[in-house]
Every structure is written in structure tokens, then in C-alpha cells.
Protein backbone atom coordinates (compact mmCIF):
# COMPACT_ATOMS: atom_id res chain seq x y z
CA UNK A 1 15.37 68.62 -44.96
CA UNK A 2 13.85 68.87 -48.30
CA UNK A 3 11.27 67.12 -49.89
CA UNK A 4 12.79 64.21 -51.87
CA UNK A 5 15.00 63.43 -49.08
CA UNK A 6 11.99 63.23 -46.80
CA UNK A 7 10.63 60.78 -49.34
CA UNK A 8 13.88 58.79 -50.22
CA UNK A 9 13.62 58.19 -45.97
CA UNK A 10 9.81 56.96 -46.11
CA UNK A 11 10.83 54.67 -49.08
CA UNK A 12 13.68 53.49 -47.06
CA UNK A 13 11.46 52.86 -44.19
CA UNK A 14 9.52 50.75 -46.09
CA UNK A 15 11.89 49.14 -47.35
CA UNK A 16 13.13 48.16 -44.29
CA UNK A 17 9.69 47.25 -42.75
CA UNK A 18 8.90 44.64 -45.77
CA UNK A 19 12.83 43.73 -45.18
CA UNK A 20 11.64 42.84 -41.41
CA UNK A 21 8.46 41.23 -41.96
CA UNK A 22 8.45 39.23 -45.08
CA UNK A 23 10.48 37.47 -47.49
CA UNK A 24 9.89 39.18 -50.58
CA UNK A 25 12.83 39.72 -52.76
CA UNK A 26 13.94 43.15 -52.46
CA UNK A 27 16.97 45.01 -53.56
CA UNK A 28 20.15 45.37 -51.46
CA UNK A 29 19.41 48.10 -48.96
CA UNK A 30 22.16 50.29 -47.79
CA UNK A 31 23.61 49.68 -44.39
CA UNK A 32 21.73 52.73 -42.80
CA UNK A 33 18.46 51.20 -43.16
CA UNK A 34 19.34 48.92 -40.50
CA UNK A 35 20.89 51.52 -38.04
CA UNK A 36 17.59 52.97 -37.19
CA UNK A 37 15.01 50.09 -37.45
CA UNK A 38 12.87 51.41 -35.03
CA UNK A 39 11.81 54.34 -37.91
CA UNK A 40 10.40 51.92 -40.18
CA UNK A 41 7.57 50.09 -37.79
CA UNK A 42 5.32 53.26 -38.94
CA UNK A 43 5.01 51.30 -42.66
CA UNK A 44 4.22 48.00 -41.11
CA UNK A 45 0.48 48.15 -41.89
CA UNK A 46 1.67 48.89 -45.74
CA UNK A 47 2.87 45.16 -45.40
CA UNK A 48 -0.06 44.34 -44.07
CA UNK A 49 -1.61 45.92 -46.84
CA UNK A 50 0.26 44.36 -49.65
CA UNK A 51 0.34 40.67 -48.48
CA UNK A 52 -3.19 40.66 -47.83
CA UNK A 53 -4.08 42.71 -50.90
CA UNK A 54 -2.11 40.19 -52.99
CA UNK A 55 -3.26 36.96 -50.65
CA UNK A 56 -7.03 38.21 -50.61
CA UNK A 57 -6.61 39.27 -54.78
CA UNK A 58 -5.72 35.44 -55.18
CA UNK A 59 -8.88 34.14 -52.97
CA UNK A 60 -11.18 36.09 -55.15
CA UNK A 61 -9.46 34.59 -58.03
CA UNK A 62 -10.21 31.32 -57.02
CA UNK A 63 -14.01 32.02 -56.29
CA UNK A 64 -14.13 33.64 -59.76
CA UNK A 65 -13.28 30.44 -60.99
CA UNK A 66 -15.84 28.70 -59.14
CA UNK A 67 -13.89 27.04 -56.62
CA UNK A 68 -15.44 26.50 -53.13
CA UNK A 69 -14.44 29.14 -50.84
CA UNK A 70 -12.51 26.37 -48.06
CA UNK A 71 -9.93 26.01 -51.52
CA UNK A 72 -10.04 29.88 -51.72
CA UNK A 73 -9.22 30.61 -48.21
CA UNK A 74 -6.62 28.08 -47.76
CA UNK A 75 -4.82 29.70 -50.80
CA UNK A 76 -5.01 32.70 -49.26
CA UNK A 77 -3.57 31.75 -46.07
CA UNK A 78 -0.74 29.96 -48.39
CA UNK A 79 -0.09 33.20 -50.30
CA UNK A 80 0.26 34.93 -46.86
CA UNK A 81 2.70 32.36 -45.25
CA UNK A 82 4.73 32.24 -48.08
CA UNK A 83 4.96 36.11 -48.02
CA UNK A 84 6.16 36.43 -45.05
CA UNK A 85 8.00 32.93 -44.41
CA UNK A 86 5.71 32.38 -42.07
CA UNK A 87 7.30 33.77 -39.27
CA UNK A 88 4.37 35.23 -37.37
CA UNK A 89 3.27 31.36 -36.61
CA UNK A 90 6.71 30.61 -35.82
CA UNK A 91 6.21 32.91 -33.19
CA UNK A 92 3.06 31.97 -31.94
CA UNK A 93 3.92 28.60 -31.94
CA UNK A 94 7.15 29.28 -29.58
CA UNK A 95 4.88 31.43 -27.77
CA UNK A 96 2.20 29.54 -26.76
CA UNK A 97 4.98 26.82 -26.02
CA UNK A 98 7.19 29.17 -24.06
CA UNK A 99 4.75 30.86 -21.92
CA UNK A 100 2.76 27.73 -20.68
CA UNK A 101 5.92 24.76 -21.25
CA UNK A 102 8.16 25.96 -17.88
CA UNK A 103 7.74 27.93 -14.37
CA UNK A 104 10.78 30.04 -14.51
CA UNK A 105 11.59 32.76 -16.49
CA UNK A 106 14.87 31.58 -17.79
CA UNK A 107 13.37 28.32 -18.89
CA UNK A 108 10.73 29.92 -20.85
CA UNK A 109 13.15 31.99 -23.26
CA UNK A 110 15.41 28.64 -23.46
CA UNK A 111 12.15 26.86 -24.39
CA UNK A 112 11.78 29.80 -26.84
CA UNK A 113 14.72 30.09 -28.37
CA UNK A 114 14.75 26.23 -29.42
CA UNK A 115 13.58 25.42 -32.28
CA UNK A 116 12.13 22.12 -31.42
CA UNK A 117 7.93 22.63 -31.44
CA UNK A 118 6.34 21.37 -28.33
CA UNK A 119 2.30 20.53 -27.62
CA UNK A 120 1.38 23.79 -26.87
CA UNK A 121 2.89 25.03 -30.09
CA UNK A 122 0.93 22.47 -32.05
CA UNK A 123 -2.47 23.51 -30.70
CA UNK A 124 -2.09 26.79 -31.13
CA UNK A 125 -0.85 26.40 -34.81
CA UNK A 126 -3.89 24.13 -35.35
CA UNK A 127 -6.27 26.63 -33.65
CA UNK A 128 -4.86 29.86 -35.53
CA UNK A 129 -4.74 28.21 -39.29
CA UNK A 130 -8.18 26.91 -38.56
CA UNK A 131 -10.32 29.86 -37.48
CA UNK A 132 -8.18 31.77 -39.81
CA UNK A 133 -9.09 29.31 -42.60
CA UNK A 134 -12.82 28.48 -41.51
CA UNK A 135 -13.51 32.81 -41.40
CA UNK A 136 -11.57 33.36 -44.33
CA UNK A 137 -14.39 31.16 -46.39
CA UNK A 138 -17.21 32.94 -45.21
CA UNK A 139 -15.62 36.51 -45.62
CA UNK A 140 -14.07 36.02 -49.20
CA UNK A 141 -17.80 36.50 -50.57
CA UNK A 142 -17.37 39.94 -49.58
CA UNK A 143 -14.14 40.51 -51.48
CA UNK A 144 -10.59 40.98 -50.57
CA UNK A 145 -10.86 44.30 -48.34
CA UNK A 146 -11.71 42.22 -45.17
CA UNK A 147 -8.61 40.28 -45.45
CA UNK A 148 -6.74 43.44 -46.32
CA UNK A 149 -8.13 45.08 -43.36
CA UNK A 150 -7.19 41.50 -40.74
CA UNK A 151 -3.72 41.60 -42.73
CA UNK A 152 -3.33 45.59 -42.19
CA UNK A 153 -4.91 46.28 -38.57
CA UNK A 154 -2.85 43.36 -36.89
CA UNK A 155 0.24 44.67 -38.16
CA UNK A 156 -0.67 47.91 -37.03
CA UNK A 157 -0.99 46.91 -33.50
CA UNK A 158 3.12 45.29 -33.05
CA UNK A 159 4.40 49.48 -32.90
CA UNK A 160 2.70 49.98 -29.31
CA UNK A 161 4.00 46.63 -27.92
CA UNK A 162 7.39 47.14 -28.52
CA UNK A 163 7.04 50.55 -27.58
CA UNK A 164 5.57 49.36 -24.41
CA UNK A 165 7.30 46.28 -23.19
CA UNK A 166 10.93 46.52 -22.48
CA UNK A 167 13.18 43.71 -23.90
CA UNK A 168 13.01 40.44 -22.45
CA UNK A 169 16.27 39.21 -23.85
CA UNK A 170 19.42 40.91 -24.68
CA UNK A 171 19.82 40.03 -28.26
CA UNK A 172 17.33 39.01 -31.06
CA UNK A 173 15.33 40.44 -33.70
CA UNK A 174 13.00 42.60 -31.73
CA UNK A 175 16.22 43.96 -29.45
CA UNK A 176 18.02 44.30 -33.04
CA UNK A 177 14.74 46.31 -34.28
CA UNK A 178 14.75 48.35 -30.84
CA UNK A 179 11.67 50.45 -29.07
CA UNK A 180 9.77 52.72 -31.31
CA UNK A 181 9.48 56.63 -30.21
CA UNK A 182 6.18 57.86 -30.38
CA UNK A 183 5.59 59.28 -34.03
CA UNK A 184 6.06 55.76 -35.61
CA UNK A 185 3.88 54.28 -33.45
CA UNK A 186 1.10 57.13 -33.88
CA UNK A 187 1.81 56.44 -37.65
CA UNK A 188 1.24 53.02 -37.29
CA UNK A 189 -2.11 53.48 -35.72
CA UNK A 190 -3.56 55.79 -37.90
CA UNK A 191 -2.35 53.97 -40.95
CA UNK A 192 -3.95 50.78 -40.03
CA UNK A 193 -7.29 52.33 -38.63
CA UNK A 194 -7.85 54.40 -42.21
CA UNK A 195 -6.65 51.39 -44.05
CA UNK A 196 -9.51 49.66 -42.04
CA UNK A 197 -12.09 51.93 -42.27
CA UNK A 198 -11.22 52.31 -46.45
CA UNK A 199 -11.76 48.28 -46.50
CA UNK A 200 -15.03 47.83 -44.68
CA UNK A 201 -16.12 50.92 -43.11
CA UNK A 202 -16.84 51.97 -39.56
CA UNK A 203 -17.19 48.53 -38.33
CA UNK A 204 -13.29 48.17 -38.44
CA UNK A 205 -13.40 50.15 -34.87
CA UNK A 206 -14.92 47.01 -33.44
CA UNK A 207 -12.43 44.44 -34.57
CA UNK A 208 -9.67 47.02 -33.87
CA UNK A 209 -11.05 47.27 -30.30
CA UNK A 210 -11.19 43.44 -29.72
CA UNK A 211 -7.77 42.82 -31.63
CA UNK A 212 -6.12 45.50 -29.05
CA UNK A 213 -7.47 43.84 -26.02
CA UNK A 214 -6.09 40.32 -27.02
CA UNK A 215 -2.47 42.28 -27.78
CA UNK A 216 -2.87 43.64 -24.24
CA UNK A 217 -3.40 40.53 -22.62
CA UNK A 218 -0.88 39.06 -24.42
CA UNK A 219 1.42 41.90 -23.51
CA UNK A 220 0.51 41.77 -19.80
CA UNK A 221 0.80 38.02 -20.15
CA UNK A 222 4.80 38.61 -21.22
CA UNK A 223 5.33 41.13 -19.38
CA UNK A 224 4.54 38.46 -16.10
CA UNK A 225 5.80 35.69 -17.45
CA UNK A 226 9.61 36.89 -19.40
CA UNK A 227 9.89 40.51 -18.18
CA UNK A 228 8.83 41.90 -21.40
CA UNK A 229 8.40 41.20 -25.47
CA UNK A 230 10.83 38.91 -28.04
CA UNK A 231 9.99 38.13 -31.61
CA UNK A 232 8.34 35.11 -30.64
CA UNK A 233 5.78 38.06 -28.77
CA UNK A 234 5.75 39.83 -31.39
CA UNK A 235 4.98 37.43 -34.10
CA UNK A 236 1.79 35.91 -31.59
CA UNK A 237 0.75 39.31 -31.27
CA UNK A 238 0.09 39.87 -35.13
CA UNK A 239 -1.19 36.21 -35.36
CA UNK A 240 -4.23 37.07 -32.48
CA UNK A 241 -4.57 40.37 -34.19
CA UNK A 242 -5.94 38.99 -37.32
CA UNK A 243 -7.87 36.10 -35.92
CA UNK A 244 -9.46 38.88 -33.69
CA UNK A 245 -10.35 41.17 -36.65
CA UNK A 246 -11.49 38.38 -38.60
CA UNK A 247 -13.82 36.88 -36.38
CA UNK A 248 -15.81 40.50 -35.54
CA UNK A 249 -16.02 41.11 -39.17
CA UNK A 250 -17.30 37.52 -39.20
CA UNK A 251 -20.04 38.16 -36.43
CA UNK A 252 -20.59 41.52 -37.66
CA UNK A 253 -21.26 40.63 -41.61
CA UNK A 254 -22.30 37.32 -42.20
CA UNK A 255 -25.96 36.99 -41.22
């Protein structure tokens, strides 16, 4: 294969991974982009990268204008939500309200798939946007890299659970998407750890340590509870990801 058509594929694997996890306008992508989905997960920390480069570019913004930094982080989490249509709370929300609402498997997808939001969605909505929010103000000081690096190393992490959960359902995004082989999900890894370390150094191993045992035991959680990962999984995944990045940057900065 030569060069430029290796490139013209990573461009269309981006393409297709901002196509999948956002809702930025993008041009019409050719049909092929969507045959082999499970290619593009490698670029999903370069979403990561740009939503919370351009979310974390607008907090600083709003501290440069002398703001408080609650107003700057909940603009930030605004930017990010309307970046990516919030669909990674939409999943947590059905989630949390799937996993704990029903005893039986089949229940649990039903409860799901509807789009009605139940308690348990509600509190873990609440819980997410506030920690989010409350260690967003104290780490916006600091700049925009450690909300690059929450935005970059949680996206990082979705790769190895769909590698490593079968299906729960037989259609749906994720099923649509399909399981990863191995190089994407390497790629993934690597991307989102460098990213990482570029933002705020060595300590990103910590957060990226903690953030991959809550995606485990979220995973194992599934895995009990449906048989495996959805969206919804998915999308909760990313969601713990960067609350668990931001808080150890939190306990590890901020005297």
C-alpha cells in the first residue's frame, strides 16, 4: 500500500471516529467508512483531544476574563456536551438505571433501551456533572492540558472494552461499530497515555491506573449483569473515565 493511501485510511478513520462520537459537522463520508468501524476506535483519543482542547481553550478564556472558575468550568462542561450531543451521559444515565432498575437480564436492556430516565439515572447524572464541574474549577488554574488529558485518556480506555466484552444485544451502535482487533486498541492506548503524559507529565499514569480500574469494574459489572457491553456501557465507561482522571489530578495537584 503506499503512503498517501495509508494516510487517506488514517484520515478516514478519523473521520469516522469524530462521526461516532460527536456531533460536529463533518463532510459526507463515503459508504466504506462505515463497513469497517471497528478501524477507527484507534483515533478516539484524537476526539478526546479536540473536544477537550476546544472545551478546556474556552474555560481559560473565561478565567482570562476574570470570571470565577465555577462559570469557567460549567462552560467547559457545556462546550463538551454540546460536542458530542451529550451522548456519553445518555449512557450513563441508562446505565446506572439499567443495571440497578430490574433483576433479569432481559429487563435491564428493555429498561435500557427506553428512553424514559428513571432515579438511578438522575443521581448519577447529578453526581457525574457535579464532581466533573466542582474539579473542573480547581484544575482550570492550571490550564487546559488537564482537561485535555480527562477528555483524551477516558476515550482511550472504550477500545479494550469492546474488545473485551462480547455484545450484549444483537443490534445497536456498539454491535453496528463491532469488536476491535488488537492494533486499534494498542493504538488507542498509546495515543491516550502520550497525549497524557504531553498534558501533565508522569502523573497521568496514576489517573490512567484509577480510570482503568473503574472501566473494569464497570466491565465486570456488565458482563454479570447483561452478558456483555451496549452503548449505554460504553458511553458510562468514558463518563467514569474522566471523573476518575480528574479527581487524581485533583488530589495529586491542588495542595
Amino acid at each position: 500500500m503506499r503512503k498517501t493511501d495509508i494516510l487517506c485510511a488514517w484520515c478516514l478513520n478519523a473521520a469516522t471516529a469524530f462521526a461516532l462520537l460527536t456531533r460536529v459537522p463533518l463532510p459526507r463520508l463515503p459508504n466504506s467508512a462505515f463497513d469497517r468501524q471497528a478501524n477507527a476506535v484507534w483515533a478516539f483519543p484524537m476526539v478526546g483531544l479536540v473536544v477537550g482542547g476546544l472545551a478546556g481553550s474556552i474555560g481559560v478564556f473565561t478565567l482570562a476574563l476574570g470570571l470565577p472558575a465555577t462559570v469557567a468550568a460549567g462552560l467547559v462542561l457545556a462546550v463538551q456536551i454540546g460536542l458530542t450531543g451529550a451522548m456519553h451521559e445518555d449512557g450513563l444515565a441508562d446505565t446506572a438505571d439499567g443495571l440497578w432498575g430490574a433483576w433479569t437480564r432481559e429487563r435491564r436492556l428493555e429498561i435500557m433501551k427506553d428512553s424514559v430516565i428513571g432515579t438511578y439515572g438522575v443521581l448519577a447524572l447529578i453526581l457525574s456533572v457535579g464532581l466533573r464541574w466542582m474539579a473542573l474549577a480547581a484544575l482550570l488554574p492550571f490550564g487546559i492540558w488537564p482537561v485535555v488529558a480527562a477528555a483524551t485518556l477516558s476515550r482511550s480506555l472504550l477500545p479494550p472494552l469492546m474488545a473485551g466484552l462480547p455484545h450484549a444485544r444483537d443490534n445497536g451502535l456498539s454491535r453496528s461499530v463491532g469488536a476491535p482487533t488488537r492494533g486499534p486498541v494498542a493504538v488507542s492506548l498509546i495515543l491516550g497515555l502520550a497525549v497524557g503524559w504531553f498534558a501533565v507529565g508522569p502523573i497521568i499514569v496514576g489517573a490512567w491506573l484509577v480510570a482503568a480500574v473503574l472501566v473494569l469494574a464497570l466491565a465486570l459489572l456488565a458482563r454479570s449483569r447483561i452478558g456483555g457491553q451496549t452503548g449505554d456501557i460504553l458511553g458510562a465507561a468514558e463518563q467514569l473515565g474522566e471523573i476518575a482522571v480528574l479527581l487524581t489530578l485533583l488530589a495529586l495537584v491542588v495542595p
